[in-house]
Protein backbone atom coordinates (compact mmCIF):
# COMPACT_ATOMS: atom_id res chain seq x y z
CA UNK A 1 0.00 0.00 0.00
CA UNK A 2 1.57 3.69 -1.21
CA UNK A 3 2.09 5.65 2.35
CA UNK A 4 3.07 9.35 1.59
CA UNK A 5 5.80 10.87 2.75
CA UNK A 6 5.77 13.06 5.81
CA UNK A 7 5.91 16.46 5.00
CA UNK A 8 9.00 17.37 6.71
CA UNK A 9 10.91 14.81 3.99
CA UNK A 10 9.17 16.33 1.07
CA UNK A 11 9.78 19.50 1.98
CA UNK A 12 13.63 18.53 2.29
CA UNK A 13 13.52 16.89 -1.11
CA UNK A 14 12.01 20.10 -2.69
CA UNK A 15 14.60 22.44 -0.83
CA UNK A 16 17.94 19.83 -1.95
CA UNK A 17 16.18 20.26 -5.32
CA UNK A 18 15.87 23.75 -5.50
CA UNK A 19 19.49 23.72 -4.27
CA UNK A 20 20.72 21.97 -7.10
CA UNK A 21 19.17 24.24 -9.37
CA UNK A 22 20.54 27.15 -8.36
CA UNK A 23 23.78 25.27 -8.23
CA UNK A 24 23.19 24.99 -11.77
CA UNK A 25 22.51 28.57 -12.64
CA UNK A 26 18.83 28.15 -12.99
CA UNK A 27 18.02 29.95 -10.00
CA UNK A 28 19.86 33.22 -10.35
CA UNK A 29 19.10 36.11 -13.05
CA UNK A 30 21.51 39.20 -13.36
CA UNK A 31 19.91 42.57 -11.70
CA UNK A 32 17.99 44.20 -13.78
CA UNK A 33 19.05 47.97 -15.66
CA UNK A 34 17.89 51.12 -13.64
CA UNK A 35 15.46 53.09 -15.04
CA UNK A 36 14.08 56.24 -14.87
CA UNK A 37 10.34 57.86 -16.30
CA UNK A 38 10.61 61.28 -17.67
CA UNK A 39 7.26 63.27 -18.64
CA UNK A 40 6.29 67.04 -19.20
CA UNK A 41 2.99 68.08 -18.24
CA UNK A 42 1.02 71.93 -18.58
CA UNK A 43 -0.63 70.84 -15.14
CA UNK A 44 0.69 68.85 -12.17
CA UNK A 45 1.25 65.31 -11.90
CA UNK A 46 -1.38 64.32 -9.81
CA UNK A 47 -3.82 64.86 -12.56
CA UNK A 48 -2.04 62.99 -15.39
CA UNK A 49 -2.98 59.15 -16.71
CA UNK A 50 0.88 58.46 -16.64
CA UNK A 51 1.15 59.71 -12.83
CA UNK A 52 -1.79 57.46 -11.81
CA UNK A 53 -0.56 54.21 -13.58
CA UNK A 54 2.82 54.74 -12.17
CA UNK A 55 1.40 54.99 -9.01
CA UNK A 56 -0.35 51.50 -9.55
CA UNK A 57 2.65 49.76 -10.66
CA UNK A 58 4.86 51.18 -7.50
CA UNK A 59 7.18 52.71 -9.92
CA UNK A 60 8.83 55.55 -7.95
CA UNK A 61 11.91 57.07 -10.26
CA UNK A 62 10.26 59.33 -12.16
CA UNK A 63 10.33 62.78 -12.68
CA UNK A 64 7.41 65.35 -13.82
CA UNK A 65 8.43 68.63 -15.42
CA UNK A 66 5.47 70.05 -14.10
CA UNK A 67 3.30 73.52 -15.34
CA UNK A 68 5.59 72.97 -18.75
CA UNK A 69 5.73 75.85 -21.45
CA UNK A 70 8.70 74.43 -23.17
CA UNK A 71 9.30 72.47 -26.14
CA UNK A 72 9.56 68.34 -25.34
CA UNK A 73 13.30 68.67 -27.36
CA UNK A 74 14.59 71.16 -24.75
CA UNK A 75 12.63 69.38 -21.64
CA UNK A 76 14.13 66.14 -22.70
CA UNK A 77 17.62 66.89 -23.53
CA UNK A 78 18.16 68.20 -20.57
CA UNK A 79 17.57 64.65 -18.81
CA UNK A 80 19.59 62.87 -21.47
CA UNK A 81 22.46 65.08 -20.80
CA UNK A 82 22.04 64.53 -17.19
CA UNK A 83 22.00 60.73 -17.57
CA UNK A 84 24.33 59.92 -20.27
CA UNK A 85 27.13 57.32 -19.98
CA UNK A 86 25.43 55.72 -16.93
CA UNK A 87 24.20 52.16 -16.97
CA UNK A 88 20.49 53.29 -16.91
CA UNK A 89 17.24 53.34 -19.37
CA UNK A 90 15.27 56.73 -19.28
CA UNK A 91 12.08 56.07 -20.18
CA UNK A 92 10.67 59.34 -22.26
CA UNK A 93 6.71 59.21 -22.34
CA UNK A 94 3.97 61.28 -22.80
CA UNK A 95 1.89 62.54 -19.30
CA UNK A 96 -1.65 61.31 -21.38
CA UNK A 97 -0.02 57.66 -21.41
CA UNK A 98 -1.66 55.24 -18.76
CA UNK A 99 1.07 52.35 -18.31
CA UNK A 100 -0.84 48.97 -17.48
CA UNK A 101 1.68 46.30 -17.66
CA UNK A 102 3.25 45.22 -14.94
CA UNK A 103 5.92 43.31 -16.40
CA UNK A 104 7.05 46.38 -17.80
CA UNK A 105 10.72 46.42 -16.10
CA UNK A 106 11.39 42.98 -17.78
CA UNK A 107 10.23 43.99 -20.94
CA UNK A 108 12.50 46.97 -21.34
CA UNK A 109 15.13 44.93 -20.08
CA UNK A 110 15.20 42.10 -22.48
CA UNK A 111 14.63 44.43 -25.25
CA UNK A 112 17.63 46.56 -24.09
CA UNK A 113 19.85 43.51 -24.55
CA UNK A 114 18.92 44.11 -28.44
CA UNK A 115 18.03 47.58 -28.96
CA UNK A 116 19.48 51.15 -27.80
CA UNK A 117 16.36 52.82 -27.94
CA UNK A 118 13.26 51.20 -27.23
CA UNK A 119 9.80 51.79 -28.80
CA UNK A 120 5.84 50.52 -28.60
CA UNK A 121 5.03 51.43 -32.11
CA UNK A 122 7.28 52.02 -35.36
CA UNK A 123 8.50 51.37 -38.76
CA UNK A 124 11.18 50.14 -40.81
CA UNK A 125 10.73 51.68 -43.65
CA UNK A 126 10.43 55.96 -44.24
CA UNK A 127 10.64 58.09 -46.67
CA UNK A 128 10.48 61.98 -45.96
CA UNK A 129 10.06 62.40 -49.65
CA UNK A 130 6.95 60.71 -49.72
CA UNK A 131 3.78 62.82 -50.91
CA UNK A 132 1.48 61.97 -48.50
CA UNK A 133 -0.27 64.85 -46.08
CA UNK A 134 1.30 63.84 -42.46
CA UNK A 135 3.24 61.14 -41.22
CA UNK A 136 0.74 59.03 -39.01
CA UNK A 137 1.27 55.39 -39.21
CA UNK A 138 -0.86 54.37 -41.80
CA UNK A 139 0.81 56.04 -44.42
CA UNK A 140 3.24 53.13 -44.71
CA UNK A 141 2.23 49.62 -46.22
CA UNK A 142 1.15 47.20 -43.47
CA UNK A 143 4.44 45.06 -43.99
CA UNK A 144 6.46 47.66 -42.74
CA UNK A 145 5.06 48.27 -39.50
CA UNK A 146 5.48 47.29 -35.69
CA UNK A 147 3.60 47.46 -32.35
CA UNK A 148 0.49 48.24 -31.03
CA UNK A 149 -1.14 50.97 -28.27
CA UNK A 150 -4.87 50.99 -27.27
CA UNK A 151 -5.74 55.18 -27.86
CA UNK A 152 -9.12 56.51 -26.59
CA UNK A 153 -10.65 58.10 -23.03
CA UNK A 154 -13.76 58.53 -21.46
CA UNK A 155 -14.69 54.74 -21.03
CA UNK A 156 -14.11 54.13 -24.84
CA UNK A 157 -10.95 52.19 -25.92
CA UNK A 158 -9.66 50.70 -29.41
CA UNK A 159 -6.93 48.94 -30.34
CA UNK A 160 -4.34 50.27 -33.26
CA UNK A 161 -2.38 46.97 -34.07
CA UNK A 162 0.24 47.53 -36.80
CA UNK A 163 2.45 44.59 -36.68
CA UNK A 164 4.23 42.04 -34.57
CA UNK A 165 7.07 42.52 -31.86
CA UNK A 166 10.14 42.79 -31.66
CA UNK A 167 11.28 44.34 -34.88
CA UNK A 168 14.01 46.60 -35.64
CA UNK A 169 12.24 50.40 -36.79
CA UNK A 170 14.27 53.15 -38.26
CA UNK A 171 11.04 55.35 -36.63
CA UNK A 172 9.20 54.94 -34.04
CA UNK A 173 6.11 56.72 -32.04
CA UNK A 174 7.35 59.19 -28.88
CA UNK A 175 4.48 58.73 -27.05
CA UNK A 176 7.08 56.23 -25.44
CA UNK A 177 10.82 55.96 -25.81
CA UNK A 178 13.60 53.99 -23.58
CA UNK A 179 16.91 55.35 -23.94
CA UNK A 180 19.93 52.72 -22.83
CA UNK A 181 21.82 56.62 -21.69
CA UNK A 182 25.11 54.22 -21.87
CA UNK A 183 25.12 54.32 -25.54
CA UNK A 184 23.32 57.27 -26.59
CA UNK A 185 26.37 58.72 -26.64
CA UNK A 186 25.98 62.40 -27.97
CA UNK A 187 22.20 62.45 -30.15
CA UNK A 188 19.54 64.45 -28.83
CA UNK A 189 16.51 66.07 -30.16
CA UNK A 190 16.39 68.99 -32.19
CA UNK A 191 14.52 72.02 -30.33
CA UNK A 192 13.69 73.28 -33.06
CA UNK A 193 10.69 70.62 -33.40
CA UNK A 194 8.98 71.63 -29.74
CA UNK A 195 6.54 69.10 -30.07
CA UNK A 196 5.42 67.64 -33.76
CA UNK A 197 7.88 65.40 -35.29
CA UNK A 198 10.10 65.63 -32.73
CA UNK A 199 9.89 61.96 -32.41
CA UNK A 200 10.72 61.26 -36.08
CA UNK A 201 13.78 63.45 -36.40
CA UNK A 202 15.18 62.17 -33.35
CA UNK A 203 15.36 58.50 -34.14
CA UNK A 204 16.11 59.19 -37.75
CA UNK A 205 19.07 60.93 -36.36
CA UNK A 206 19.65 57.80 -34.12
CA UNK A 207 19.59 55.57 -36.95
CA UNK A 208 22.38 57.54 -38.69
CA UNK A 209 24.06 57.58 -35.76
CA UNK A 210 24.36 53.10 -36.04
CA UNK A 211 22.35 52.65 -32.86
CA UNK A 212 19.84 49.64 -32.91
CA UNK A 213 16.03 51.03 -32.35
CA UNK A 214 13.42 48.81 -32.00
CA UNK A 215 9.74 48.09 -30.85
CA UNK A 216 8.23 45.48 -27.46
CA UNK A 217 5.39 44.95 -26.19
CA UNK A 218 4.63 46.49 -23.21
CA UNK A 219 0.92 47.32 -22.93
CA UNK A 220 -0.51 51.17 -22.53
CA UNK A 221 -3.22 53.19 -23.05
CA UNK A 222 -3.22 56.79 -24.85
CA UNK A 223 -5.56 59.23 -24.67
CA UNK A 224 -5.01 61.03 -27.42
CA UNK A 225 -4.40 60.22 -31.43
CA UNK A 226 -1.82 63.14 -32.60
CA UNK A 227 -2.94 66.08 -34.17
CA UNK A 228 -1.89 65.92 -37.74
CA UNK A 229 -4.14 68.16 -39.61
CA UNK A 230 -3.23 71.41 -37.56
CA UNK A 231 -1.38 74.62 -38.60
CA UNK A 232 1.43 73.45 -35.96
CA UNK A 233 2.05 70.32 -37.31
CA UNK A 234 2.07 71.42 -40.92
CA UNK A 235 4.77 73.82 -40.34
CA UNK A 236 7.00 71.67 -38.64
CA UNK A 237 6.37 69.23 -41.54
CA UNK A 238 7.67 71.92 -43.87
CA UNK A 239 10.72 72.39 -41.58
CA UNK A 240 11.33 68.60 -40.68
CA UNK A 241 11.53 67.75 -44.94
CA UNK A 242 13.91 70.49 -45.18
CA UNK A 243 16.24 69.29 -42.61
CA UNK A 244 16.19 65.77 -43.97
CA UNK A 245 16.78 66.83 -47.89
CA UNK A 246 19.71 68.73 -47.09
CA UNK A 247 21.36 65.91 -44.48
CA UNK A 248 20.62 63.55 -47.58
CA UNK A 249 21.95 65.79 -49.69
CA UNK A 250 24.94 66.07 -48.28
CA UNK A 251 25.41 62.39 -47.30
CA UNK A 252 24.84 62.13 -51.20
CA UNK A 253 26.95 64.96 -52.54
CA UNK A 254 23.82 65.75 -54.83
């Protein structure tokens, strides 16, 4: 007749074989990188999405540039210049972003161990030249795109899937960017772009610069869906396809 084992035996079988494990390896995993959230706001923390979800999660390194009036390129740089060199992600996101994945710190740490700058939504494919109104997403064919965010407010969600994760982008979306500050080395954004296409410029100029961008998975909600149709972003459109047919130009010599 099968008699089980008293418990105090099983309990020192499970703890010689956990033992062994770790003797193995399989029961230690490096520490994980720093990281640190960096948002602008017009208002004060306490009533942003981003605030609240970071609250939820226990994340505590953050910073809010709070009652903001300057451009995201200025706010931003000034953080990246603070942090470079160091062994540390700054995550750059938008203060209407809700974060709602709480495997979020292992997320951007596996995807740091392949990309320099992390994104949720991007392409690999773009072409400023392209004669198409603004530079939204959906302007690029389906097989060049990567990520997805759920955008909406006010008890109404919906998805915008664009393709699967992780995939190297040449551009991706600002509404959230992780920056491995120990090989940034010396890009930035451009101030001149305070808010529209700031995004765009800066990882093009990332890409030129041979760092690795690249999209994950880590879930979040947006409240808003950009803004492309307004005076503001048309003139920095005007401004950002200048910049980028003279670099090409002279990377050219046409």
């Amino acid at each position: 007749m099968f008699k089980r084992a008293p418990v105090a035996l099983a309990n020192d079988a499970a703890h010689a074989t956990i033992d062994r494990l770790i003797g193995l390896g399989l029961g230690t995993e490096p520490p994980m990188r720093k990281m640190s959230f960096v948002t602008c706001t017009t208002g004060v923390k306490e009533q942003t999405l981003l605030y609240r979800s970071l609250q939820k999660l226990k994340i505590t390194d953050y910073e809010f540039i709070e009652h903001n009036c300057r451009g995201l390129s200025e706010c931003y740089n000034q953080w990246l210049d603070r942090y470079a060199g160091e062994d540390r992600l700054l995550v750059l996101v938008h203060s209407d972003v809700a974060i709602a994945d709480v495997f979020i710190d292992e997320k951007l740490d596996a995807a740091a161990q392949a990309f320099n700058i992390i994104g949720l939504v991007g392409t690999t494919h773009f072409n400023f030249q392209a004669p198409v109104p603004h530079f939204a997403w959906p302007v690029w064919p389906r097989e060049y795109l990567s990520g997805a965010v759920e955008h909406g407010g006010s008890g109404r969600c919906d998805w915008s899937y664009y393709g699967p994760t992780p995939r190297r982008c040449v551009a991706m979306d600002g509404l959230f960017l992780a920056v491995d500050m120990r090989t940034i080395g010396s890009v930035r954004f451009d101030p001149q772009f305070t808010f529209h296409l700031y995004d765009l410029d800066f990882c093009l100029t990332a890409h030129l610069a041979h760092l690795a961008l690249g999209t994950t998975n880590v879930y979040v909600q947006h409240a808003s869906a950009g803004h492309f149709g307004s005076e503001a972003y048309q003139s920095a459109l005007q401004r950002f396809r200048a910049k980028w047919s003279a670099i090409m130009q002279s990377r050219t010599g046409s």
